[in-house]
Protein backbone atom coordinates (compact mmCIF):
# COMPACT_ATOMS: atom_id res chain seq x y z
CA UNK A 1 -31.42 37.68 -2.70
CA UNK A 2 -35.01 36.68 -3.49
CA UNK A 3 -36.21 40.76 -4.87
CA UNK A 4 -32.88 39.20 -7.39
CA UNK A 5 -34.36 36.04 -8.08
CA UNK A 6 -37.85 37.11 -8.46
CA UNK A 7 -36.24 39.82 -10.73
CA UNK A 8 -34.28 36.86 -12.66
CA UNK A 9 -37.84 34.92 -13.33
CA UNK A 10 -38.01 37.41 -16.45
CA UNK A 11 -34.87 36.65 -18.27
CA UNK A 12 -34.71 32.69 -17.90
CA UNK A 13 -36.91 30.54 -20.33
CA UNK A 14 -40.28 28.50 -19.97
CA UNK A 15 -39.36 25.76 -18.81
CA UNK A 16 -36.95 27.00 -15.28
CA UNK A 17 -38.91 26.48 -11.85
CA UNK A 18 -37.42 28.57 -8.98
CA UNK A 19 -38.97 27.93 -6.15
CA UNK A 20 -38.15 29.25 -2.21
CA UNK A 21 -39.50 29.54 1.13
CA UNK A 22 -37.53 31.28 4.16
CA UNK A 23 -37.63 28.60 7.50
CA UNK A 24 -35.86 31.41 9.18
CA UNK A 25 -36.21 35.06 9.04
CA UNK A 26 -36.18 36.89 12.11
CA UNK A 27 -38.60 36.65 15.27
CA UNK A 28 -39.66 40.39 15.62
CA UNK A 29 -40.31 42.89 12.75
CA UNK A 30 -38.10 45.99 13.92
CA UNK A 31 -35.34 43.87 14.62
CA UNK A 32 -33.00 42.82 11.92
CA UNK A 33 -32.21 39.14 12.70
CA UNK A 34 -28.04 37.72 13.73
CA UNK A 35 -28.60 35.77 10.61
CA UNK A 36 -31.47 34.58 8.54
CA UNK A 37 -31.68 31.15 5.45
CA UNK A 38 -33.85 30.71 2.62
CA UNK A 39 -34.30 27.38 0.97
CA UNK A 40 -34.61 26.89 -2.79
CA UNK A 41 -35.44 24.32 -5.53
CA UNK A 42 -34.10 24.95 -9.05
CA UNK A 43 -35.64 22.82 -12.00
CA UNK A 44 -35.28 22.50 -15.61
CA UNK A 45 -35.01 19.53 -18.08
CA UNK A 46 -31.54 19.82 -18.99
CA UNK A 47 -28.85 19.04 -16.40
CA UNK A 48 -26.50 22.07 -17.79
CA UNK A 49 -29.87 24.45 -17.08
CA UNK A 50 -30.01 23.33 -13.52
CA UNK A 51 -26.40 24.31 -12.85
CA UNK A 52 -26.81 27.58 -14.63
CA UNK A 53 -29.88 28.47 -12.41
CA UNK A 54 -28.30 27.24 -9.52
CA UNK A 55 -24.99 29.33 -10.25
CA UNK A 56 -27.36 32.59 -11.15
CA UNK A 57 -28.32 32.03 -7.84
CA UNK A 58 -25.01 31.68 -6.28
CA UNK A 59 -24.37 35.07 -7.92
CA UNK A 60 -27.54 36.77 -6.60
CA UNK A 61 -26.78 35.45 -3.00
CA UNK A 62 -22.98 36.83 -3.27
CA UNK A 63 -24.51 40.47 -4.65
CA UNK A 64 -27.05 40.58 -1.32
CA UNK A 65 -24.40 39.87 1.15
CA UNK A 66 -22.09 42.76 -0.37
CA UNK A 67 -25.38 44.83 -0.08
CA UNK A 68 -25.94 44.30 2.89
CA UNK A 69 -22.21 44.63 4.41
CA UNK A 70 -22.45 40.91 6.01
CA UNK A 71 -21.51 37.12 4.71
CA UNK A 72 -23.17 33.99 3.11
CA UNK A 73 -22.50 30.56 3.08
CA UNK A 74 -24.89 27.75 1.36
CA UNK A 75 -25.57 23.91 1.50
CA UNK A 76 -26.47 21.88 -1.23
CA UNK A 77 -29.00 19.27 0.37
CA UNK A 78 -29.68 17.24 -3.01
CA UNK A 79 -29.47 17.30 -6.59
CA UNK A 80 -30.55 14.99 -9.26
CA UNK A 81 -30.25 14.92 -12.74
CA UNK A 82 -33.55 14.93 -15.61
CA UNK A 83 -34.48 11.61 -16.33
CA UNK A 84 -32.87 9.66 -19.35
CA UNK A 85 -35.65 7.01 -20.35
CA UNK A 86 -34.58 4.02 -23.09
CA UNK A 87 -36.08 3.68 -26.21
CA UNK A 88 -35.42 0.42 -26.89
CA UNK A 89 -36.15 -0.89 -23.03
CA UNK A 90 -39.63 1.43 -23.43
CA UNK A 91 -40.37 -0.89 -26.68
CA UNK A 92 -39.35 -4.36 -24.40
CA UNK A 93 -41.91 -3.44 -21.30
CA UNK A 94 -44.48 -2.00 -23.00
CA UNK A 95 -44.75 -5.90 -25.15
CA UNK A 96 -45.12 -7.45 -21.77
CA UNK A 97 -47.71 -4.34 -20.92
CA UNK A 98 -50.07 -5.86 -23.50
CA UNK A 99 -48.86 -9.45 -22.68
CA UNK A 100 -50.25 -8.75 -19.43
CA UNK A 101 -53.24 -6.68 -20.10
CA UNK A 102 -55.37 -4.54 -17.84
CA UNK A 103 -56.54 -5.56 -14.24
CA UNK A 104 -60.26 -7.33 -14.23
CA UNK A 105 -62.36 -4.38 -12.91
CA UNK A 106 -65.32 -5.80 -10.36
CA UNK A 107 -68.50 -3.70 -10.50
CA UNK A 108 -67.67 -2.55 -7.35
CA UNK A 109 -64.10 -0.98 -8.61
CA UNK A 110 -66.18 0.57 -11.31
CA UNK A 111 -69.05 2.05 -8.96
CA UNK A 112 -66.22 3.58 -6.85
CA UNK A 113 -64.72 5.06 -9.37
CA UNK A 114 -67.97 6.83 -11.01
CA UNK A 115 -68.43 7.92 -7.19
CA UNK A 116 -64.84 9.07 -7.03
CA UNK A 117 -65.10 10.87 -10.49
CA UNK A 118 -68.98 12.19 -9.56
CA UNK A 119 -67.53 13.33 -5.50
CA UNK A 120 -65.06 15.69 -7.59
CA UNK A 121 -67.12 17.34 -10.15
CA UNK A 122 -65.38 15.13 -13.00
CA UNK A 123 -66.45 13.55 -16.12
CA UNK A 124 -67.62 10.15 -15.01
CA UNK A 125 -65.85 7.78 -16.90
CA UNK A 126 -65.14 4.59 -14.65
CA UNK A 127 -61.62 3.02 -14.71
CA UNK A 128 -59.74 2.58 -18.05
CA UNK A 129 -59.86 -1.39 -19.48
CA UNK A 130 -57.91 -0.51 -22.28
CA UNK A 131 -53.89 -0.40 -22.13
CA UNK A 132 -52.91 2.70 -23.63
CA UNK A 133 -50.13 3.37 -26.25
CA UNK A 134 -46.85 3.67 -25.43
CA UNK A 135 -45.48 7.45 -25.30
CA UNK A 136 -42.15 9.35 -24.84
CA UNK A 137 -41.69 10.09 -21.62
CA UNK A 138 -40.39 13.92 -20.88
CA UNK A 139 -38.61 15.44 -18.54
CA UNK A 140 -41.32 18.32 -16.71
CA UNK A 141 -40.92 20.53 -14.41
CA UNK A 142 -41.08 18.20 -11.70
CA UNK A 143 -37.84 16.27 -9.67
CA UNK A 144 -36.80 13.20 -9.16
CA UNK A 145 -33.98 11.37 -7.41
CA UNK A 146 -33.97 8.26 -9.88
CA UNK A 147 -32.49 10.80 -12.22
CA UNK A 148 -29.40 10.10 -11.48
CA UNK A 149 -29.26 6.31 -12.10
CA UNK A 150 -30.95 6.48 -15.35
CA UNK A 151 -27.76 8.30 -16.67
CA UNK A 152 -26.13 4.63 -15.19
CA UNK A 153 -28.08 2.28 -16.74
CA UNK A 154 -30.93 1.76 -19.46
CA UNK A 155 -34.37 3.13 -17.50
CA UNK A 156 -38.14 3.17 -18.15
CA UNK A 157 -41.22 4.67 -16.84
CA UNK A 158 -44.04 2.15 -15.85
CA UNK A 159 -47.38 3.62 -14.96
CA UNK A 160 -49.62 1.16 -13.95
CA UNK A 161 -53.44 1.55 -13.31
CA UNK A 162 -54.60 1.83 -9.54
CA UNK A 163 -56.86 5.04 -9.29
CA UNK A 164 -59.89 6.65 -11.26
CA UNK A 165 -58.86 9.95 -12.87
CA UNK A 166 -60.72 12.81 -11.62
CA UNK A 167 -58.10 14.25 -9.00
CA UNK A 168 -58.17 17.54 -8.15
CA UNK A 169 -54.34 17.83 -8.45
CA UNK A 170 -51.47 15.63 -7.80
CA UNK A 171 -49.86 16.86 -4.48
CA UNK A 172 -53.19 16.60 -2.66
CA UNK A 173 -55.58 14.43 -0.69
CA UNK A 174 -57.89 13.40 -3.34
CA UNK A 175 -54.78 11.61 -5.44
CA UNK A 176 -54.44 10.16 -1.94
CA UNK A 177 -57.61 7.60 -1.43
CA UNK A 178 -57.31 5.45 -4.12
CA UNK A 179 -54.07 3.60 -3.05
CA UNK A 180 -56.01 2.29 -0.08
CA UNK A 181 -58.67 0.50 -2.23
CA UNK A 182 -58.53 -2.79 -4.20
CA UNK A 183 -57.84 -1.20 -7.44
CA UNK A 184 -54.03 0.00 -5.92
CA UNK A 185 -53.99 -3.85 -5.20
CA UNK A 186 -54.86 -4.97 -8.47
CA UNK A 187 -52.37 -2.44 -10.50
CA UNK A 188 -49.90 -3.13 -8.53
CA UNK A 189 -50.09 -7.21 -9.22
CA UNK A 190 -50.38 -5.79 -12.59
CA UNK A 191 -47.17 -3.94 -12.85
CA UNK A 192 -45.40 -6.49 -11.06
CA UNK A 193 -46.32 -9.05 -13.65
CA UNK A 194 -44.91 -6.74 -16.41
CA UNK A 195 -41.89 -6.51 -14.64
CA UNK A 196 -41.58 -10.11 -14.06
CA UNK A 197 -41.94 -10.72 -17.82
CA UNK A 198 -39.46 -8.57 -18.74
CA UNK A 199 -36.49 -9.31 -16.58
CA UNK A 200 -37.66 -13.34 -17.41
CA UNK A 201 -37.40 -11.89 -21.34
CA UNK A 202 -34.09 -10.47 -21.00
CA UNK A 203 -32.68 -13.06 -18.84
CA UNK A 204 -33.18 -15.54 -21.55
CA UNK A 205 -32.66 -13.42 -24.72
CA UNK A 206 -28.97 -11.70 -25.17
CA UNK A 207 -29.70 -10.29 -28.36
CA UNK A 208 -32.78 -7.53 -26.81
CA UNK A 209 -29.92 -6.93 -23.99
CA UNK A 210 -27.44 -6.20 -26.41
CA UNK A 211 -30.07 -4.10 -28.77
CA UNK A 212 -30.90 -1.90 -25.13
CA UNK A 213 -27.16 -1.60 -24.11
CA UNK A 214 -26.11 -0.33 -27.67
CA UNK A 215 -29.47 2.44 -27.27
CA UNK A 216 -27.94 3.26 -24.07
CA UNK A 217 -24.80 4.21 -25.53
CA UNK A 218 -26.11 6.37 -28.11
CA UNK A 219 -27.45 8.34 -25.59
CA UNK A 220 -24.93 8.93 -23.44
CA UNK A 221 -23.46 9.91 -26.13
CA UNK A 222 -25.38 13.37 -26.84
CA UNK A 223 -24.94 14.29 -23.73
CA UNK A 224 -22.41 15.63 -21.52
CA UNK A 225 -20.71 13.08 -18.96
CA UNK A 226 -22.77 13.06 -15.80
CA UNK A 227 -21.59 13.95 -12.69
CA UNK A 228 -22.78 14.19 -9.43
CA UNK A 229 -24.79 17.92 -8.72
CA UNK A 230 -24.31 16.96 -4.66
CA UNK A 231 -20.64 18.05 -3.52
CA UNK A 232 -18.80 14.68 -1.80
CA UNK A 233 -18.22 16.33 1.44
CA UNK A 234 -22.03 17.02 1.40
CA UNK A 235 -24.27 16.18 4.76
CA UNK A 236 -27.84 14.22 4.32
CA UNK A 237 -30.01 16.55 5.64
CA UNK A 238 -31.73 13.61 7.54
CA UNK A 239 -32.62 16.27 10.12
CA UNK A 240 -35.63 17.76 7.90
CA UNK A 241 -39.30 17.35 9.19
CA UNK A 242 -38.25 15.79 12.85
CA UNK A 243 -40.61 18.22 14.36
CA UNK A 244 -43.21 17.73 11.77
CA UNK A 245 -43.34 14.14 12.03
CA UNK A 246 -43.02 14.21 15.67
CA UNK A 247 -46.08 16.41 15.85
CA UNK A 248 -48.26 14.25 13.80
CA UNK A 249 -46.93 10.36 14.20
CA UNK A 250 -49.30 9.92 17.36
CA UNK A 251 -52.64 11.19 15.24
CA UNK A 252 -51.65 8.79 12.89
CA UNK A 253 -50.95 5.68 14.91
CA UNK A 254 -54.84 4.86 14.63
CA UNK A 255 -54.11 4.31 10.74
CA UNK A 256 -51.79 1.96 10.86
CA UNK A 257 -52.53 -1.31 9.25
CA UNK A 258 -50.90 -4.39 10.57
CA UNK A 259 -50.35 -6.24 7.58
CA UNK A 260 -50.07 -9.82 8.86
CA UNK A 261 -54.46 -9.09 9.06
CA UNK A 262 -57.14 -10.72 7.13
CA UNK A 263 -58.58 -7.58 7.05
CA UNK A 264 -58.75 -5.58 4.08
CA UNK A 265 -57.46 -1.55 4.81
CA UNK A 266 -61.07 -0.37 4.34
CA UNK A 267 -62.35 -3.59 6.94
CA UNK A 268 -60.06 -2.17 9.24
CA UNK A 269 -61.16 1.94 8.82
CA UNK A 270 -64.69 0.39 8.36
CA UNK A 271 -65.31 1.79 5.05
CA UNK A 272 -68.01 0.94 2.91
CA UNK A 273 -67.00 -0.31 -0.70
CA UNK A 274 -68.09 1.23 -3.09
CA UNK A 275 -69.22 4.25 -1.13
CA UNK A 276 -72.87 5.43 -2.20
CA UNK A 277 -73.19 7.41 -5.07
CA UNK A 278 -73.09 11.22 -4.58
CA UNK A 279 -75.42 13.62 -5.17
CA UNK A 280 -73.15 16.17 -6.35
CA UNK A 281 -69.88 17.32 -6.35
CA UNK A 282 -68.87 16.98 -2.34
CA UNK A 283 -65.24 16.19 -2.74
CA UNK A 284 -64.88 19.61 -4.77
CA UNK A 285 -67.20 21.14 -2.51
CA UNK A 286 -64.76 19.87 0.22
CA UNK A 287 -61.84 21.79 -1.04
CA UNK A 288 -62.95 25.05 -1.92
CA UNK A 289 -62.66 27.99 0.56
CA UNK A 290 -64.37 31.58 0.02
CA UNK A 291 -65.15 30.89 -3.55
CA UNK A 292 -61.36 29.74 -4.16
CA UNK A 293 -60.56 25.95 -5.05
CA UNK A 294 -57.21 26.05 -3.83
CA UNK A 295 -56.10 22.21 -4.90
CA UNK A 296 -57.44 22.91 -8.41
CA UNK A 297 -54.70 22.69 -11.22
CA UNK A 298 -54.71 24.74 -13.93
């Protein structure tokens, strides 16, 4: 099945992500295994291109088993839809965005984050003080179960600010240190605000409900109905990462904050903020291996 799929990456366009990994394939080389699973992810951003990826794939695993002379069977563990953001909701939030401005900065939220930006060979900029302009959000290549309810009711993206720019890449550990400093604190009061502000605005205002519902509408309109990618009979696959967790919950017991404690997160790991500035790059330093930075996104 995956020589087909891998095969199949040439005739499906830009914008398809098939991804895989095989949790079980045998225990000993010469020996062909009783039976053997691979796991995918299919991604696009168009619900209709999921399910034709997805049913490519069915295909592909149907044309190995009669290959092979034995069976197949398959789970679907999840499924979610692209997101559907709202116009006209966007237009509401992003008022009370400049209503309720950016955070106040300290010197020490700046110094951290020229550290921060310095630590991984980025342009050192500090943290943003301006709000920035309000964008169409797009469906990437990326997942997300919200999907799904955004194709139920009106739905917006709200990025608040609460790290320095200057990660190395998203899914990694140095997107990870900023949420346990003050400046996570003081976007997230931020964002909450906004939030606040607008459910107070359309609580009290019918007419910007009515404007958002009616946008809705017209959206749902271009597209076909939704309906669920995940089969009713289907089983939560709560079972996923047991082991993994089990194997690391005790290391990470010493990182728990209790947070009924006057201390501060950093207080409690006894971490100096700001850090010291740098004298070069050490973060990036940190992360390559043999020459090859393998967090780096390109």
């Amino acid at each position: 099945m995956n020589n087909a799929m891998n095969f199949m990456r040439e005739h499906v366009d830009p914008y398809t992500r098939i991804h895989y990994v095989i949790p079980k394939g045998g225990k000993q080389p010469n020996v062909v295994p009783e039976d053997a699973t691979v796991w995918y992810y299919f991604r696009h951003r168009t619900p209709d291109s999921v399910w034709d990826t997805f049913s490519r794939a069915r295909e592909a695993a149907k044309g190995a088993a009669l290959q092979t002379d034995t069976t197949v069977t398959e789970r679907i563990m999840s499924g979610s839809w692209p997101i559907n953001g709202n116009k006209e909701l966007a237009l509401l939030v992003d008022k009370n965005i400049k209503l309720v401005g950016m955070p106040k900065w300290s010197e020490a939220d700046q110094a951290f984050a020229r550290a921060y930006q310095k630590s991984m060979g980025r342009e050192i900029t500090g943290m943003d003080t301006e709000v920035e302009p309000i964008g169409v959000s797009r469906q990437g290549s990326s997942s997300n179960d919200a999907g799904d309810v955004t194709w139920q009711v009106p739905d917006v993206r709200l990025s608040f600010p609460s790290k320095p720019s200057g990660a190395l890449a998203g899914h990694h550990w140095s997107a990870g240190i900023a949420p346990a400093t003050p400046l996570a604190h003081k976007g997230i009061a931020a964002g909450s605000k906004v939030i606040a502000a607008s459910l107070i605005e359309m609580m009290v205002d019918p007419a910007a409900v009515a404007t958002i519902k009616a946008d809705f509408a017209k959206q749902l309109a271009a597209f076909p109905p939704w309906k669920s990618f995940i089969p009713p009979d289907a089983v939560p696959p709560i079972e996923l990462n047991i082991e993994e967790m089990g194997r690391y919950r005790e290391k990470l017991k010493p990182y728990e904050y209790d947070p009924s404690s006057k201390q501060t997160y950093l207080e409690f790991l006894k971490v100096q903020y700001p850090p010291a500035m740098p004298d070069s790059a050490i973060g990036k330093a940190s992360n390559e291996v043999a020459g090859h930075s393998g967090g780096e996104s390109r």
